[in-house]
N, C-alpha and C. Protein backbone atom coordinates (compact mmCIF):
# COMPACT_ATOMS: atom_id res chain seq x y z
N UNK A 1 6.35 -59.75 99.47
CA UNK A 1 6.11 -59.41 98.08
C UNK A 1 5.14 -60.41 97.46
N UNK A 2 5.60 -61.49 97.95
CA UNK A 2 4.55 -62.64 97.35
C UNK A 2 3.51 -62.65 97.50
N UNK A 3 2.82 -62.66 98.67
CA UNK A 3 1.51 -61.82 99.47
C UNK A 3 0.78 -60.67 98.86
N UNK A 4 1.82 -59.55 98.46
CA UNK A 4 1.20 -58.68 97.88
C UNK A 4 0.65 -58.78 96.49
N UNK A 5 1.73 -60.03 95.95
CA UNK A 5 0.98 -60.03 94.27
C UNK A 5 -0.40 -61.36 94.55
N UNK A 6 -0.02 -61.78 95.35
CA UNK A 6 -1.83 -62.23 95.60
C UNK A 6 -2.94 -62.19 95.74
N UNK A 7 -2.72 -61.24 96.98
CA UNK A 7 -3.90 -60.03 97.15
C UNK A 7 -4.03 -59.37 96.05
N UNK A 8 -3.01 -58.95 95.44
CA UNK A 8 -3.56 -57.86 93.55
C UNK A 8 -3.98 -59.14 92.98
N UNK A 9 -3.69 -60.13 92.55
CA UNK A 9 -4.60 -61.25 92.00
C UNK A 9 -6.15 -61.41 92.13
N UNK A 10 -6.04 -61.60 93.50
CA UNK A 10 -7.69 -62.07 93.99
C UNK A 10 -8.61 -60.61 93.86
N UNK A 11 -7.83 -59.82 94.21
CA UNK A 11 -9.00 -58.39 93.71
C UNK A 11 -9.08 -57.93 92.31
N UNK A 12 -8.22 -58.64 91.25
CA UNK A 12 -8.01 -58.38 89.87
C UNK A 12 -9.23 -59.37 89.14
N UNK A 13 -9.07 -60.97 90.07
CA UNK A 13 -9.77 -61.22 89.64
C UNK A 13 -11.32 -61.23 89.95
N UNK A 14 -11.32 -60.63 91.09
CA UNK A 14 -12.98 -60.29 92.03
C UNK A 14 -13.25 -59.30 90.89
N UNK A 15 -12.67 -58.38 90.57
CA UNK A 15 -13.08 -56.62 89.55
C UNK A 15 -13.94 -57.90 88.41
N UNK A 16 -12.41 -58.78 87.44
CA UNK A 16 -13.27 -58.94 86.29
C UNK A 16 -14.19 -59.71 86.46
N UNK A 17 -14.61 -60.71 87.47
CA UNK A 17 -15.94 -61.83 87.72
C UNK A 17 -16.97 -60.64 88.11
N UNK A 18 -16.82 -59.57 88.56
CA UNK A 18 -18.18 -58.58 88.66
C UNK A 18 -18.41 -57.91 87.28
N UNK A 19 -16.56 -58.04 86.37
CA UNK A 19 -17.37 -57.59 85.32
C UNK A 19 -18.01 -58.43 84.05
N UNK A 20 -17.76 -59.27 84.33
CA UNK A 20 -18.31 -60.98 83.79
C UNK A 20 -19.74 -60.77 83.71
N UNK A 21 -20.00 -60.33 85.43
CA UNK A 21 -21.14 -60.65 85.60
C UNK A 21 -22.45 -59.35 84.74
N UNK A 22 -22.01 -58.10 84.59
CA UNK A 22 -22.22 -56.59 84.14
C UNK A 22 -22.49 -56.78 82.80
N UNK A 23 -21.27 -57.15 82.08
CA UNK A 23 -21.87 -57.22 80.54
C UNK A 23 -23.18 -58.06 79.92
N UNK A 24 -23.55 -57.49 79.29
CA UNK A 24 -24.54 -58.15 78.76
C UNK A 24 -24.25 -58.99 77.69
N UNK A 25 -24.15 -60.21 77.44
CA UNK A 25 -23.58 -60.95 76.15
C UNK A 25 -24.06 -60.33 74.56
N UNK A 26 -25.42 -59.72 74.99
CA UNK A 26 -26.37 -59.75 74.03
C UNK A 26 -26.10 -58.29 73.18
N UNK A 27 -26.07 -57.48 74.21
CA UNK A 27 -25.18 -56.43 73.92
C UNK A 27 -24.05 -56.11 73.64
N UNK A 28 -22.91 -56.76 74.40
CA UNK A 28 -21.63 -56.92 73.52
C UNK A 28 -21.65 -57.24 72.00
N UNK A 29 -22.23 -58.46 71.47
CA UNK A 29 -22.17 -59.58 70.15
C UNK A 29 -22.99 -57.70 69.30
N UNK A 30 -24.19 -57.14 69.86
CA UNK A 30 -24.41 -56.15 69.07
C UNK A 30 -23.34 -55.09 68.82
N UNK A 31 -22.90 -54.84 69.66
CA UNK A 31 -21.51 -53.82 69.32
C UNK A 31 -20.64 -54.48 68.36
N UNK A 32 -20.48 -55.61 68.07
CA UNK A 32 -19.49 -56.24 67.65
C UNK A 32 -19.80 -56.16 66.10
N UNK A 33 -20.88 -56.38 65.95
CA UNK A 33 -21.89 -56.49 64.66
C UNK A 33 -21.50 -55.08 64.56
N UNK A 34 -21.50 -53.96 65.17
CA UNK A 34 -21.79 -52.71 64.45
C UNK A 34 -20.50 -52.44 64.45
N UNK A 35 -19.14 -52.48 65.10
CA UNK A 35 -17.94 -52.46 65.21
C UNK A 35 -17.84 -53.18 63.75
N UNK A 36 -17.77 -54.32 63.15
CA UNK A 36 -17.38 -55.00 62.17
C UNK A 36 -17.85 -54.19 60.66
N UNK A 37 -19.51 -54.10 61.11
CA UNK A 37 -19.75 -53.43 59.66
C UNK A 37 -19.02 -52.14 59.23
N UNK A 38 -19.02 -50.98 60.52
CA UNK A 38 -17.81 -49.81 60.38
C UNK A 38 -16.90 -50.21 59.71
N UNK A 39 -16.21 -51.51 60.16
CA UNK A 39 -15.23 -51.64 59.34
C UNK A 39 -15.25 -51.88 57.99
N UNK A 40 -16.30 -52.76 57.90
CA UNK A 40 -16.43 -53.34 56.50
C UNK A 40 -16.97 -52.06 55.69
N UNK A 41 -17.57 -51.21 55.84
CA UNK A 41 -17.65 -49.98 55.25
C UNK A 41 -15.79 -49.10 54.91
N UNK A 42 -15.10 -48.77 55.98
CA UNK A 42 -14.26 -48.33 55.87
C UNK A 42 -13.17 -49.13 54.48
N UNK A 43 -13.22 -50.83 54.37
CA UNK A 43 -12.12 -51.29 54.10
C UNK A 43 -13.05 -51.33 52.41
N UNK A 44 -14.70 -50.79 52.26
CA UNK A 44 -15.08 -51.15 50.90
C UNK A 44 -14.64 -49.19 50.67
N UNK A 45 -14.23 -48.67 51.13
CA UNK A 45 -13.95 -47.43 51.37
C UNK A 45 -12.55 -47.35 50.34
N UNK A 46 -11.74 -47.56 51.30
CA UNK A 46 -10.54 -47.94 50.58
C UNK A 46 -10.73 -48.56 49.63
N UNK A 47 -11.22 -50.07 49.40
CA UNK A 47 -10.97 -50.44 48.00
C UNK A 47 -11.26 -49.43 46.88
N UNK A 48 -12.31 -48.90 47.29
CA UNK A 48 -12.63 -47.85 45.84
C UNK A 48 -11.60 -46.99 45.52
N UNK A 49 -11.65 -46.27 46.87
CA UNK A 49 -10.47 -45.11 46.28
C UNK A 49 -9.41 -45.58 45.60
N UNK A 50 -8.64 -46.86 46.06
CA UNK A 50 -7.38 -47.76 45.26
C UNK A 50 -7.91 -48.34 43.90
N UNK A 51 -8.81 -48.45 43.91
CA UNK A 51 -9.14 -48.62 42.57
C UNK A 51 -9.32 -47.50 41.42
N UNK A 52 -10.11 -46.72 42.10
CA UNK A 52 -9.87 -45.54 41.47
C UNK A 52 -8.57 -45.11 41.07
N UNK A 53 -7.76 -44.59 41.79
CA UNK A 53 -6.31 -44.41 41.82
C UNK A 53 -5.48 -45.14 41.19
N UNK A 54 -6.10 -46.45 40.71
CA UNK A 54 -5.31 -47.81 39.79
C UNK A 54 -5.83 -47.47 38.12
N UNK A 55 -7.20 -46.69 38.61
CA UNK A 55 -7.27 -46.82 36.85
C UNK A 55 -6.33 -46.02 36.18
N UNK A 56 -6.42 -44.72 37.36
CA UNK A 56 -5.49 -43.21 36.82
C UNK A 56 -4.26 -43.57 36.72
N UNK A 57 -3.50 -44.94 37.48
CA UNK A 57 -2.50 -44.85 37.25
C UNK A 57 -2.51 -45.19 36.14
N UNK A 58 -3.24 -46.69 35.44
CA UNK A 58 -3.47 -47.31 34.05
C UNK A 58 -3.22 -46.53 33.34
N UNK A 59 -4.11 -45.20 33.19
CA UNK A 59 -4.11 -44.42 32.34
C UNK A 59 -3.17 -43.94 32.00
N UNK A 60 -2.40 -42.99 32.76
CA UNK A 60 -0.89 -42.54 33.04
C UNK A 60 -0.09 -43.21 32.51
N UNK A 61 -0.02 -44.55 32.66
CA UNK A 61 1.09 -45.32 32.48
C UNK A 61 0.69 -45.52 30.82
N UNK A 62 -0.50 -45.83 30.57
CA UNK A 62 -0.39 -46.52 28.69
C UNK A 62 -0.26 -44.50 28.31
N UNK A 63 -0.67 -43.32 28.84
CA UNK A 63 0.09 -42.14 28.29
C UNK A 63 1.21 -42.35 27.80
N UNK A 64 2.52 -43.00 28.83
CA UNK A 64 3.47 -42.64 28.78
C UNK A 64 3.58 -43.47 27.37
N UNK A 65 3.32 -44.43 27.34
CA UNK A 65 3.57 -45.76 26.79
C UNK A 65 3.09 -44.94 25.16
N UNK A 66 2.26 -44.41 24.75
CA UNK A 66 2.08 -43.45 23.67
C UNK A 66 2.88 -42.43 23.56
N UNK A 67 3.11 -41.52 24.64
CA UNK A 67 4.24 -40.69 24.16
C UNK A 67 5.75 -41.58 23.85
N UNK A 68 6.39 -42.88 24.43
CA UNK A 68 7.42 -43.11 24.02
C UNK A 68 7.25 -43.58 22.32
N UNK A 69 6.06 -44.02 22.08
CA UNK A 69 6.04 -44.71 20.75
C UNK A 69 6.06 -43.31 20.04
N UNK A 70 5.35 -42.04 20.66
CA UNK A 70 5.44 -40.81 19.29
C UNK A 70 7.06 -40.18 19.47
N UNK A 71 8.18 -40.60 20.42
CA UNK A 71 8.92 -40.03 20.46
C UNK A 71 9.80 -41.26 19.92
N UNK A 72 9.48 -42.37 19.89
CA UNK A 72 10.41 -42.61 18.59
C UNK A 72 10.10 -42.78 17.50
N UNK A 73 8.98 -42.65 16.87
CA UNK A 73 8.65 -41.96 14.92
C UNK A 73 9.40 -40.39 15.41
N UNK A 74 9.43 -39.65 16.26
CA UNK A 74 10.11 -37.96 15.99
C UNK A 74 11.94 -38.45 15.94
N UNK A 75 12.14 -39.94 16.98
CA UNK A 75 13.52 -39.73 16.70
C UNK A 75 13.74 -40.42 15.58
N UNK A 76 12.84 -41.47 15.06
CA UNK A 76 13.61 -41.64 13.15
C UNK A 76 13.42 -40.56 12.34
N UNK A 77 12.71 -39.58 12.50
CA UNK A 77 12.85 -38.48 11.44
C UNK A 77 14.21 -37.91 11.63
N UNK A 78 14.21 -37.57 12.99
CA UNK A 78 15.65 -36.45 13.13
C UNK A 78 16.96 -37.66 12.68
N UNK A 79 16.77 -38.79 12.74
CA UNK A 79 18.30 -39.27 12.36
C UNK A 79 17.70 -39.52 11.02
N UNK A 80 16.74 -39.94 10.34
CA UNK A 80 16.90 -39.61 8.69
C UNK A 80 17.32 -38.19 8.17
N UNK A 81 17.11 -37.29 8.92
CA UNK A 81 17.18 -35.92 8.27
C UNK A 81 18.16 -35.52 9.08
N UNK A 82 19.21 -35.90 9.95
CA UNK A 82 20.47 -35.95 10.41
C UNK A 82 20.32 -35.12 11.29
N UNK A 83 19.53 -34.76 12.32
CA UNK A 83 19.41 -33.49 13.50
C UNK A 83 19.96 -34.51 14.45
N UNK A 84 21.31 -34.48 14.54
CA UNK A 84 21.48 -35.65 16.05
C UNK A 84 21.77 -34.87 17.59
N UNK A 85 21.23 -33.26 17.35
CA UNK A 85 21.20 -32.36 18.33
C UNK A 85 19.70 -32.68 18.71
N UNK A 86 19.11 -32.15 17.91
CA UNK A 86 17.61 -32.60 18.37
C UNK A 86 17.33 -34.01 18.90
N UNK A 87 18.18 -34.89 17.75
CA UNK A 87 17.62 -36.79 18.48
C UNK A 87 17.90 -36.90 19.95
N UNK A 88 19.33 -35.99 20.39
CA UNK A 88 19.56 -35.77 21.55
C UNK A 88 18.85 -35.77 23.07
N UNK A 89 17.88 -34.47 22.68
CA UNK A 89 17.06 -34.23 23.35
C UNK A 89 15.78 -34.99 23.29
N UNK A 90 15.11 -35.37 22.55
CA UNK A 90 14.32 -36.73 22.03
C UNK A 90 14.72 -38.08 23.07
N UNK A 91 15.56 -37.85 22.88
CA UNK A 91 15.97 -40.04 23.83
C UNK A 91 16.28 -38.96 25.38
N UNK A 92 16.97 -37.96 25.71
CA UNK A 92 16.19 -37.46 26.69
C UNK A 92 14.99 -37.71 27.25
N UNK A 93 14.23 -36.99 26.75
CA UNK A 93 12.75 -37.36 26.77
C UNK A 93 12.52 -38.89 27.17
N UNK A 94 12.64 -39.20 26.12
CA UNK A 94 12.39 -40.77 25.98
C UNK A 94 12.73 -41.83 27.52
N UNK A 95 14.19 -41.43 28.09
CA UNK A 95 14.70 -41.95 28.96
C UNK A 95 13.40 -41.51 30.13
N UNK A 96 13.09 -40.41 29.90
CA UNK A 96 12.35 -39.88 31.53
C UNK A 96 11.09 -40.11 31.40
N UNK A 97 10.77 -40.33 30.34
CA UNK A 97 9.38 -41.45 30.01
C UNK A 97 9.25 -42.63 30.24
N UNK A 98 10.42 -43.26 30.14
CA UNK A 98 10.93 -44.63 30.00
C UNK A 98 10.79 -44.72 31.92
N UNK A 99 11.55 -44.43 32.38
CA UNK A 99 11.77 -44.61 34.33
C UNK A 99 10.41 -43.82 34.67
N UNK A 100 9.71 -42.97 34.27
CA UNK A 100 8.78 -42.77 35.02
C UNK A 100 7.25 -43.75 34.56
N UNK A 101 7.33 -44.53 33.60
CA UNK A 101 6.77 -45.38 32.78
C UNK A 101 6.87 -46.95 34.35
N UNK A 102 7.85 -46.83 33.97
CA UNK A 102 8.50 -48.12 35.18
C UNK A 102 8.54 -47.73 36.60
N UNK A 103 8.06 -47.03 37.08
CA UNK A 103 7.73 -45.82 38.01
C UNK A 103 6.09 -46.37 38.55
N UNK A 104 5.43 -45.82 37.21
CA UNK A 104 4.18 -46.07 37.70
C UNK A 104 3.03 -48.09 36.98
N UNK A 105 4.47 -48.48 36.59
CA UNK A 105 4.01 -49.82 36.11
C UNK A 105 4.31 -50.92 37.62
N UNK A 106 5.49 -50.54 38.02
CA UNK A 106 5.29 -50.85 39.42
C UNK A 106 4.68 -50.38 40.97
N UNK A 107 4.18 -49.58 40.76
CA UNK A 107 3.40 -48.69 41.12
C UNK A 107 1.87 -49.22 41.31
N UNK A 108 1.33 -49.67 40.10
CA UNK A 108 0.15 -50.34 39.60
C UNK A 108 0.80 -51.66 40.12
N UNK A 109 1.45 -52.51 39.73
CA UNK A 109 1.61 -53.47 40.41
C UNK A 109 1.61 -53.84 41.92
N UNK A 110 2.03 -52.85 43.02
CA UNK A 110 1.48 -52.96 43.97
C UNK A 110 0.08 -52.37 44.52
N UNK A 111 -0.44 -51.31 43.73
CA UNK A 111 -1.71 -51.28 44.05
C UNK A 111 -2.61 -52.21 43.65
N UNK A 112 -2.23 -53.10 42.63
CA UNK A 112 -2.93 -54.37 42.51
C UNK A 112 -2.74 -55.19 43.49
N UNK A 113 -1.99 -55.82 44.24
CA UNK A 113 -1.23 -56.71 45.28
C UNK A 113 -2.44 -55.98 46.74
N UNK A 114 -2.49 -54.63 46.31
CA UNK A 114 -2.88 -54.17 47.81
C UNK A 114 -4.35 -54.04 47.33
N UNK A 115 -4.87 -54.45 46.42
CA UNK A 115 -6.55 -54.51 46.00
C UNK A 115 -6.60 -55.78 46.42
N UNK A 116 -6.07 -56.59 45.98
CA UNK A 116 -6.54 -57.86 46.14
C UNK A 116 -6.06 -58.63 47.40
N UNK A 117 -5.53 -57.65 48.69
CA UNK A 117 -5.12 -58.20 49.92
C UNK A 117 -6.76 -57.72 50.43
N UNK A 118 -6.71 -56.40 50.12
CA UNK A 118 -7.92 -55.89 50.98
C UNK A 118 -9.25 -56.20 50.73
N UNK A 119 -9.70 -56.79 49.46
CA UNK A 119 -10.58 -57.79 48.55
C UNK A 119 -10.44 -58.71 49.75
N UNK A 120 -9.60 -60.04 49.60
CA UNK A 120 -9.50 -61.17 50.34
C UNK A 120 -10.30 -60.88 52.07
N UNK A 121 -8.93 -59.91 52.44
CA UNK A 121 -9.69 -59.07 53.36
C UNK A 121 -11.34 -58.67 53.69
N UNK A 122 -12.04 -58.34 52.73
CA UNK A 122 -13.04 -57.46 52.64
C UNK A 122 -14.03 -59.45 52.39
N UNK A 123 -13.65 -60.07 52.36
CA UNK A 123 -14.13 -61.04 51.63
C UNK A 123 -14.12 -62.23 53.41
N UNK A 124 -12.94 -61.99 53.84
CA UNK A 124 -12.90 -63.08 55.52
C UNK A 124 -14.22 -62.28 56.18
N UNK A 125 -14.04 -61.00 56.19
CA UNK A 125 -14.73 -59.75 57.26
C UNK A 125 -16.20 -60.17 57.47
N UNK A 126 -16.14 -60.10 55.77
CA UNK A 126 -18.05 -60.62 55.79
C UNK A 126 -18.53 -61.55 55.72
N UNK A 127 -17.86 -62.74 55.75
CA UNK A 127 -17.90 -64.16 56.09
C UNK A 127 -18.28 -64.10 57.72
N UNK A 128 -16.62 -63.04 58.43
CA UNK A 128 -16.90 -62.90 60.08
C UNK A 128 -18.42 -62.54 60.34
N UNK A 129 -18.77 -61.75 59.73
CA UNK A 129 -19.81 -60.77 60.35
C UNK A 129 -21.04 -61.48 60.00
N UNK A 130 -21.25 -62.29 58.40
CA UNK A 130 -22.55 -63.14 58.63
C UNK A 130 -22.49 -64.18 59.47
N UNK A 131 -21.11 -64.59 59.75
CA UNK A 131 -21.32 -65.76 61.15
C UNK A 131 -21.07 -65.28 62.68
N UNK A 132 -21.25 -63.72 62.85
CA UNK A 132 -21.62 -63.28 63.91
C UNK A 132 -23.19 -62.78 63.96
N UNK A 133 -23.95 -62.50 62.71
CA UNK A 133 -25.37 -61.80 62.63
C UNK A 133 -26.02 -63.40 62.97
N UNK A 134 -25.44 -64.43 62.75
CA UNK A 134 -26.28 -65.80 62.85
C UNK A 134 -26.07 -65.44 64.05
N UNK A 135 -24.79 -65.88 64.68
CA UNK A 135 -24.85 -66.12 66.39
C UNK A 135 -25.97 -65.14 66.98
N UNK A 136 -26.14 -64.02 66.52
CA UNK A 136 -26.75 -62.36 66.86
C UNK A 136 -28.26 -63.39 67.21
N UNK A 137 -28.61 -63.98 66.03
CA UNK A 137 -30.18 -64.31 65.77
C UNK A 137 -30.38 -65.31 66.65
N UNK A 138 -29.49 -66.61 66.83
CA UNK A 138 -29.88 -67.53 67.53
C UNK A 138 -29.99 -67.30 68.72
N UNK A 139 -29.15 -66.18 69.11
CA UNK A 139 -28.93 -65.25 70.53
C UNK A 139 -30.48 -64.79 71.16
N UNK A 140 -30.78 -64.44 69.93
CA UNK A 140 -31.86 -63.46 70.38
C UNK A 140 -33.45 -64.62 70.11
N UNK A 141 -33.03 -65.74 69.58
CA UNK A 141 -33.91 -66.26 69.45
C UNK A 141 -34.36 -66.64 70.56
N UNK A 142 -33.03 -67.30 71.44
CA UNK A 142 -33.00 -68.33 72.56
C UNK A 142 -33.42 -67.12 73.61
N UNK A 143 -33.27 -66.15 73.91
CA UNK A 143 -33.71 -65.10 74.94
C UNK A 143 -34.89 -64.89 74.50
N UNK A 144 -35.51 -64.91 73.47
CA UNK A 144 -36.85 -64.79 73.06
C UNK A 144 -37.37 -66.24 74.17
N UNK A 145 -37.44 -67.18 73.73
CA UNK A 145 -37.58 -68.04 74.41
C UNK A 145 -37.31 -68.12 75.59
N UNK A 146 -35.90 -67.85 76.24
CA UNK A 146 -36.64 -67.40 77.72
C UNK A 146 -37.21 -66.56 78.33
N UNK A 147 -36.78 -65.52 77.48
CA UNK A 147 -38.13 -64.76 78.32
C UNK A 147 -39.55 -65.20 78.21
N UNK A 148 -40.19 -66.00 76.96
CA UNK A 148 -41.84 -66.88 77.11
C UNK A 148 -41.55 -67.59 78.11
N UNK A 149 -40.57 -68.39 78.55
CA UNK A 149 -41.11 -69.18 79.28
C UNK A 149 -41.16 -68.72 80.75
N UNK A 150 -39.82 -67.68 80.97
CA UNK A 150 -40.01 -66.84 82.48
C UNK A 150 -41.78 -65.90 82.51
N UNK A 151 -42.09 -65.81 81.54
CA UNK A 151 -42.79 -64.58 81.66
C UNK A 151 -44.33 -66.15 81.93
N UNK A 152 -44.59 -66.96 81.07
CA UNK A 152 -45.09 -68.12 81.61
C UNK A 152 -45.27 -68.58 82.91
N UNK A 153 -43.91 -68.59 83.47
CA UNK A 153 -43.78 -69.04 84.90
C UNK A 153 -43.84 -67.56 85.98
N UNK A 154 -43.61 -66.80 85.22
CA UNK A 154 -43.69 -65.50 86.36
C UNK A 154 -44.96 -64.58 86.20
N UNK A 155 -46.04 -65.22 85.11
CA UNK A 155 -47.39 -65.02 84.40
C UNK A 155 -48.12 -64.79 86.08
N UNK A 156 -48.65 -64.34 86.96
CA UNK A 156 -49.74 -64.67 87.95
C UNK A 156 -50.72 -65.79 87.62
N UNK A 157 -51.22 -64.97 86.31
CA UNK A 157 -52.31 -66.11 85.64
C UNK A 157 -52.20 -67.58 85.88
N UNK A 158 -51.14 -67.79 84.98
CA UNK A 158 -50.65 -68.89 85.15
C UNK A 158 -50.78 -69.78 86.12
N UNK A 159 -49.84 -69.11 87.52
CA UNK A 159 -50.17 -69.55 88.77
C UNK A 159 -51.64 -69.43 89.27
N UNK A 160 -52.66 -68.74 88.96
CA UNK A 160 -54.00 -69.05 89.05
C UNK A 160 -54.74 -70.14 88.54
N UNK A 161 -53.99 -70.34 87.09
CA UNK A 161 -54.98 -71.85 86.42
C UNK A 161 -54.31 -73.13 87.05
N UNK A 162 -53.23 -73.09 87.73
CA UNK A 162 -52.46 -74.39 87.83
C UNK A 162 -52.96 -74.16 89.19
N UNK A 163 -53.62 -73.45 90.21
CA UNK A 163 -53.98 -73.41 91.65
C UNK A 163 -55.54 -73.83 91.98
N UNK A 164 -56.16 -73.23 90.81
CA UNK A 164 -57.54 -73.30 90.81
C UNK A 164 -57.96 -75.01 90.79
N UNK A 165 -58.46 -75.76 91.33
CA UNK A 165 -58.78 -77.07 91.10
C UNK A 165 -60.68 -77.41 91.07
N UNK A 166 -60.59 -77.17 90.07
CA UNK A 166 -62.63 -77.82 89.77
C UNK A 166 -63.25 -78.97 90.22
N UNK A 167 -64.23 -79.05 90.47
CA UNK A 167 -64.89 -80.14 91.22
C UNK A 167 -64.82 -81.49 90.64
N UNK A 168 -64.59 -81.67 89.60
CA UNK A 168 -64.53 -83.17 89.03
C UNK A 168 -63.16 -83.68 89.09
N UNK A 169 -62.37 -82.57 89.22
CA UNK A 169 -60.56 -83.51 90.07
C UNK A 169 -60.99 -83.57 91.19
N UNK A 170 -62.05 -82.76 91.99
CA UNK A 170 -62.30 -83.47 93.58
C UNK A 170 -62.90 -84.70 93.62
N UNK A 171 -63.50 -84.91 92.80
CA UNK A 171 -64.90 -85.93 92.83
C UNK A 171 -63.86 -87.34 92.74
N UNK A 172 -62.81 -86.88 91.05
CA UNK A 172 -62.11 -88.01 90.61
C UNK A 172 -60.68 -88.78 91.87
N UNK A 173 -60.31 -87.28 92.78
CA UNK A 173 -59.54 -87.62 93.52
C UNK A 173 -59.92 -88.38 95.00
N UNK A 174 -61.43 -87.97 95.02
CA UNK A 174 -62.20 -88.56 96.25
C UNK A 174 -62.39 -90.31 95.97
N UNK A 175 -62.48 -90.27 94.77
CA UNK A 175 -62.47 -91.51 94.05
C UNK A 175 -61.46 -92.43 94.70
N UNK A 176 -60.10 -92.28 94.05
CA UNK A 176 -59.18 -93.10 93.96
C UNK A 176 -58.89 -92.96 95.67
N UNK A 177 -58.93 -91.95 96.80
CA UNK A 177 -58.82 -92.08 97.60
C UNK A 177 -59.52 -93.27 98.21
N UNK A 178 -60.71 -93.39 98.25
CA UNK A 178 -61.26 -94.18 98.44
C UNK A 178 -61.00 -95.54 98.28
N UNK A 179 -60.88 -95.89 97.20
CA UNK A 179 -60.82 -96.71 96.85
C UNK A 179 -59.49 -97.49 97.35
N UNK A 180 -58.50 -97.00 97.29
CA UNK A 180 -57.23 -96.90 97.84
C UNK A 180 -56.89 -97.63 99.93
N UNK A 181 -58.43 -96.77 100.37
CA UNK A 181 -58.18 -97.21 101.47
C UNK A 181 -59.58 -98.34 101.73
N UNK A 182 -60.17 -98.48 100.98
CA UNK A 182 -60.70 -100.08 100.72
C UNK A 182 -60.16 -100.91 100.69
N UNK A 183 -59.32 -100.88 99.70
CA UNK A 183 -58.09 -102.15 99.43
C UNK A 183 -57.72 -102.42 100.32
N UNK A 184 -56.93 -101.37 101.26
CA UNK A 184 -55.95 -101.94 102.45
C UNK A 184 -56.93 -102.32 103.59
């Protein structure tokens, strides 16, 4: 058994060192960049709609908050003018204004909590992603650079001007030869 989880080891890890070797760094870090912004689109996505959805609740909620204030000027009339059948139904009202009031005041309170997670959120993301578009650039800077200098060294040309030798390095090298075996 032991044997066998070894052998699955060494070929588990032979698969991922070939796939080490396959990916392209340069290409991955670009997926990553475009993977991140998706997101960061999706999560400025959401914020809106929750925001949106926060004003309507706002709204909703200071409604209610007006209808309880007009339903109690209707219930001091009915107990000045003694309708305590009608006031009845009035603080009715009132009650189911009242819990659905507190309904959507907590309500708004966590869609605030969940704006400002996904804000914070929306706020690390693009911090991530401008300090992955740097890595992106320096990436591509430094491959810029090697490829001048491979393409330099793998130039033919190149190897033609550094092969070619003109007559005055012969003349100058006939020189010091010389001279060289004078001395000795």
């Amino acid at each position: 058994m032991a044997l066998i989880n070894r052998i699955s080891r060494l070929f588990k890890a032979d698969f991922h060192a070939v796939l080490d070797q396959i990916e392209e760094p340069e290409a991955l870090l670009k997926q990553a960049i475009r993977d991140m912004e998706d997101d960061l689109a999706n999560t400025e996505q959401r914020i809106k709609v929750c925001a949106h959805e926060q004003d309507a609740l706002k709204r909703r909620s200071a409604e209610f908050e007006n209808s309880i204030a007009e339903i109690d000027t209707q219930l001091d009339l009915c107990f000045d003018s003694g309708k305590d059948d009608l006031a009845k139904g009035l603080i009715r009202k009132k009650l189911e204004a009242e819990r659905l009031s507190k309904r959507l005041n907590s309500k708004v309170e966590s869609n605030e909590r969940f704006l400002d997670e996904q804000q914070k959120m929306l706020d690390d993301n693009t911090a991530t992603l401008e300090s992955l578009r740097q890595k992106a650039e320096l990436f591509a800077q430094r491959s810029s650079v090697r490829a001048d200098v491979r393409s330099e060294f793998d130039d033919a040309a190149w190897m033609s001007r550094e092969m070619t030798v003109d007559d005055n390095e012969v003349e100058i090298a006939f020189l010091r030869e010389k001279d060289l075996r004078s001395a000795s």
